[in-house]
C-alpha atoms as a PDB file:
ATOM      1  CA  UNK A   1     -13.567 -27.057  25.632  1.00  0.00           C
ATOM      2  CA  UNK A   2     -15.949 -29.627  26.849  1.00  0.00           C
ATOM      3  CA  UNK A   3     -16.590 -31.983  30.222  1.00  0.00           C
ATOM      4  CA  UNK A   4     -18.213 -35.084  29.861  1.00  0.00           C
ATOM      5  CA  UNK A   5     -21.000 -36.368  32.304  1.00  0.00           C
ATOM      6  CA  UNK A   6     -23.628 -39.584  32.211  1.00  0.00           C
ATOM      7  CA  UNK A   7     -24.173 -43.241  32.536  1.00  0.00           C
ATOM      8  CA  UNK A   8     -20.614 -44.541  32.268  1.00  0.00           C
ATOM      9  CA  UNK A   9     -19.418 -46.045  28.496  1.00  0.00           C
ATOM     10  CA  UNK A  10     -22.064 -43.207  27.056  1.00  0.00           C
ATOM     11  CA  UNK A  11     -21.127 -40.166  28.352  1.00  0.00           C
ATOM     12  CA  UNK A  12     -22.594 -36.798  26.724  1.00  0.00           C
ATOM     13  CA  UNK A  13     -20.285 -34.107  25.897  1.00  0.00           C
ATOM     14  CA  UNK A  14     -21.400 -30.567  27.485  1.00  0.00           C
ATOM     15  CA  UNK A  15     -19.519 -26.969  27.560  1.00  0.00           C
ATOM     16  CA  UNK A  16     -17.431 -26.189  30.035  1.00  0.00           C
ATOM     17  CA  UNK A  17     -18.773 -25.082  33.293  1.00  0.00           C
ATOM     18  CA  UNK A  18     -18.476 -21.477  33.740  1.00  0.00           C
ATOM     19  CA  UNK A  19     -15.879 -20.852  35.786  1.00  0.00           C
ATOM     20  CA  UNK A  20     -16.844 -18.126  38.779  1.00  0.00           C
ATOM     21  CA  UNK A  21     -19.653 -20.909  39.488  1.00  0.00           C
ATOM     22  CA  UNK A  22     -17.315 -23.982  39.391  1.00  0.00           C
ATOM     23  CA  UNK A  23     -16.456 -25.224  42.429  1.00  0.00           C
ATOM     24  CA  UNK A  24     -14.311 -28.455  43.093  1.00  0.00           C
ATOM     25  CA  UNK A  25     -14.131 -29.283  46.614  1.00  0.00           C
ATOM     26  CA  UNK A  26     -12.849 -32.359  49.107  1.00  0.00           C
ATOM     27  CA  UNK A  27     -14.591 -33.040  52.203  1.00  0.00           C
ATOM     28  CA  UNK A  28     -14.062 -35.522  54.974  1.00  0.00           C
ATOM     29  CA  UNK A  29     -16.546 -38.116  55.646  1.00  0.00           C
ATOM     30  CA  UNK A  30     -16.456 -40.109  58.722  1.00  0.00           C
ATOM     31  CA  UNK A  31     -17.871 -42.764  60.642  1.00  0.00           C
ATOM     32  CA  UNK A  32     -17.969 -44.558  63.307  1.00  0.00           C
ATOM     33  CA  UNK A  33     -20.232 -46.942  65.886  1.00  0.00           C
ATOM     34  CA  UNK A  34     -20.108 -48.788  69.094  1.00  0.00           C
ATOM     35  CA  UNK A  35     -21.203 -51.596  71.073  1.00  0.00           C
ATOM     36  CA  UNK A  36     -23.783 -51.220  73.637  1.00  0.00           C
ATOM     37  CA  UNK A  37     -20.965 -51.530  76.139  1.00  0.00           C
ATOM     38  CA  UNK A  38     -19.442 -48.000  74.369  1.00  0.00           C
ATOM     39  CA  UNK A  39     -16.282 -50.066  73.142  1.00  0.00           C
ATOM     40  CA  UNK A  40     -15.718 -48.349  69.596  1.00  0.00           C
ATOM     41  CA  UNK A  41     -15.883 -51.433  66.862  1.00  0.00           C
ATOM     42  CA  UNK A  42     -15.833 -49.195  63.601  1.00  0.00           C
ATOM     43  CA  UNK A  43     -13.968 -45.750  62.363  1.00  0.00           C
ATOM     44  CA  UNK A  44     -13.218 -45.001  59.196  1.00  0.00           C
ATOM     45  CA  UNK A  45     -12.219 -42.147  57.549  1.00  0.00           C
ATOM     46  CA  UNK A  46     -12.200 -40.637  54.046  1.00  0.00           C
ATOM     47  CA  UNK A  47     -12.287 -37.721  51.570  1.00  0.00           C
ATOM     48  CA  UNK A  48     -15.059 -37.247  49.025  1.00  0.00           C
ATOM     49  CA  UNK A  49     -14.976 -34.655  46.018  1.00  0.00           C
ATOM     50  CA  UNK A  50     -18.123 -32.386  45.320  1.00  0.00           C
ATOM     51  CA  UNK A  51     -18.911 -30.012  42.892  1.00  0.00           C
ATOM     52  CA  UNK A  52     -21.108 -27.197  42.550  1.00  0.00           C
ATOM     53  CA  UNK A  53     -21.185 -26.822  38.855  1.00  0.00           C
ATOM     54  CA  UNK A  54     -22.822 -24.015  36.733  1.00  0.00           C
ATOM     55  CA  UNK A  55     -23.296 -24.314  32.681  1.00  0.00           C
ATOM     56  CA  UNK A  56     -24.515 -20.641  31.348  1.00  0.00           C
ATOM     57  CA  UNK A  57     -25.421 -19.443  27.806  1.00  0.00           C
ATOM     58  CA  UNK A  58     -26.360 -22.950  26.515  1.00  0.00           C
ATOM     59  CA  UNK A  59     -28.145 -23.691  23.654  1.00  0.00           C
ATOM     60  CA  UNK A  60     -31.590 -25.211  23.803  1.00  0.00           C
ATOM     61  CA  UNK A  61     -30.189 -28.572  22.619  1.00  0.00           C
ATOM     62  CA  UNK A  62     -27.229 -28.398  25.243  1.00  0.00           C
ATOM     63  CA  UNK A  63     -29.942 -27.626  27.944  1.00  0.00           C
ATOM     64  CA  UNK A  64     -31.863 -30.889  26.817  1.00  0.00           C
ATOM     65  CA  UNK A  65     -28.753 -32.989  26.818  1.00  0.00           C
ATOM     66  CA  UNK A  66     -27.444 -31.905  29.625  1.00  0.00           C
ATOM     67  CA  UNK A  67     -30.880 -31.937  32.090  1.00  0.00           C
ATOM     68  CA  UNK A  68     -31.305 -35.519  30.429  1.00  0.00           C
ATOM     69  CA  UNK A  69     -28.187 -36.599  32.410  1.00  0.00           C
ATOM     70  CA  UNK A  70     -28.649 -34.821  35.305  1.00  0.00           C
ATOM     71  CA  UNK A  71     -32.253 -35.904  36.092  1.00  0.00           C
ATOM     72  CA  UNK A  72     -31.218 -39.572  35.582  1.00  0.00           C
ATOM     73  CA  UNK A  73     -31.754 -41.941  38.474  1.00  0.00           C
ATOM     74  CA  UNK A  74     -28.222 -43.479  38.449  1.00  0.00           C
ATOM     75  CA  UNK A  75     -25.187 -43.076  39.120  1.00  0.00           C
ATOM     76  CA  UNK A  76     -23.327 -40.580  36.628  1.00  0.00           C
ATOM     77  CA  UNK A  77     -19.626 -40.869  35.362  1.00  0.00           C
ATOM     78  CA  UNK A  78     -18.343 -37.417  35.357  1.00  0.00           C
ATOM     79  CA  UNK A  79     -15.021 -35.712  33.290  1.00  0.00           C
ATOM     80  CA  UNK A  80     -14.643 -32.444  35.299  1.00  0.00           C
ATOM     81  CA  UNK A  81     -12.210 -29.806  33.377  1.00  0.00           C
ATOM     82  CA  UNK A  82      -9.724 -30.111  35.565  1.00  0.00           C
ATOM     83  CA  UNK A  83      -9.366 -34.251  34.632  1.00  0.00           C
ATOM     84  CA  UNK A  84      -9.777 -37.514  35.726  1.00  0.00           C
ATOM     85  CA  UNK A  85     -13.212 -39.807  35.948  1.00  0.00           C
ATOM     86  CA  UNK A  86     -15.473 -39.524  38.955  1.00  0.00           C
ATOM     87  CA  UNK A  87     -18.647 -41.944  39.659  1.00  0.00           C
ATOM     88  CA  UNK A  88     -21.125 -39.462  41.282  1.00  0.00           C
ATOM     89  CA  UNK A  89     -24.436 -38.407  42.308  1.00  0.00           C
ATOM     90  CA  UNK A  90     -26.336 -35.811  41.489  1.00  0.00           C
ATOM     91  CA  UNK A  91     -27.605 -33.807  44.824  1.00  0.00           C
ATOM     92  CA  UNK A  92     -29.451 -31.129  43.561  1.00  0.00           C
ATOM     93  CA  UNK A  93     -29.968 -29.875  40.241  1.00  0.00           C
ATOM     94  CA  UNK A  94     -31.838 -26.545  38.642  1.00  0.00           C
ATOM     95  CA  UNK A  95     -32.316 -24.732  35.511  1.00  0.00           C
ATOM     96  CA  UNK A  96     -33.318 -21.613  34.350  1.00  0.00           C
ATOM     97  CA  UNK A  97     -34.200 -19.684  30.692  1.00  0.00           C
ATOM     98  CA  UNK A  98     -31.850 -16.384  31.259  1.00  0.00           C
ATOM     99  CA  UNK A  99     -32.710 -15.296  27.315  1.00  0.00           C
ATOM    100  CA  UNK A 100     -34.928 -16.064  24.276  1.00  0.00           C
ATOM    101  CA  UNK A 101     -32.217 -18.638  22.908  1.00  0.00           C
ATOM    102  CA  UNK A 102     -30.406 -19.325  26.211  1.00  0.00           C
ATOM    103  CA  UNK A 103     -30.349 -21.390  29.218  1.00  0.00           C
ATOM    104  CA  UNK A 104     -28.455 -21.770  32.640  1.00  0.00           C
ATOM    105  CA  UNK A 105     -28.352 -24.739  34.764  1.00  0.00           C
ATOM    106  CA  UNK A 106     -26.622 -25.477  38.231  1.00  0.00           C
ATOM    107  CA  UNK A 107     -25.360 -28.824  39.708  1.00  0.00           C
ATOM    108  CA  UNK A 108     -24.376 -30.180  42.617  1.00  0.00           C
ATOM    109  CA  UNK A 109     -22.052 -33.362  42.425  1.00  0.00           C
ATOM    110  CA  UNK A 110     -20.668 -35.987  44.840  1.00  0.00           C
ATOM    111  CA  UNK A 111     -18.380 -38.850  44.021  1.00  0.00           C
ATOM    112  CA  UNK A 112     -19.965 -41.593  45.462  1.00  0.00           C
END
């Protein structure tokens, strides 16, 4: 199976994350300010998905495509395994060589 994550209309095709590592999550995020009097003129609420992703045993051309994505300065379109298509940032990224032919790289994702 493969996700699908980069600018949107030419997303790359990646392996599936591997799945003790993947986690999909939905947090509130809130907001509000006031006048200098204290009266409250703005509140709004909503819910955000993130992702802490993990890709192991990739391929040294996987690695590349994938790190190409993630290290872009833009906005990503992002196909998580579980469906649908999410705009989001990327909030922290690493990668590491865990063999002679193999790579690992972790992700953390916000819809924006």
């Amino acid at each position: 199976m493969t996700t699908r994550i980069g600018l949107s209309g030419s997303e790359k095709a990646v392996p599936d994350p591997h799945r003790p590592g993947y986690a999909p999550a939905a947090l509130p995020v809130a907001n509000s300010e006031r006048a200098l009097d204290g009266t409250l003129n703005t509140t709004w609420v909503a819910m955000k998905r993130r992702w802490h992703v993990e890709w192991r045993l990739l391929t040294a051309a996987q690695h590349t495509t994938l790190w190409t994505e993630l290290i872009r300065q833009a906005h990503l379109s992002w196909q998580p395994p579980e469906g649908g298509t999410y705009a989001v940032r990327v909030m922290s990224a690493t990668w590491r060589r865990t063999s002679a032919a193999d790579y690992a790289v972790e992700a953390d994702l916000e819809e924006v």
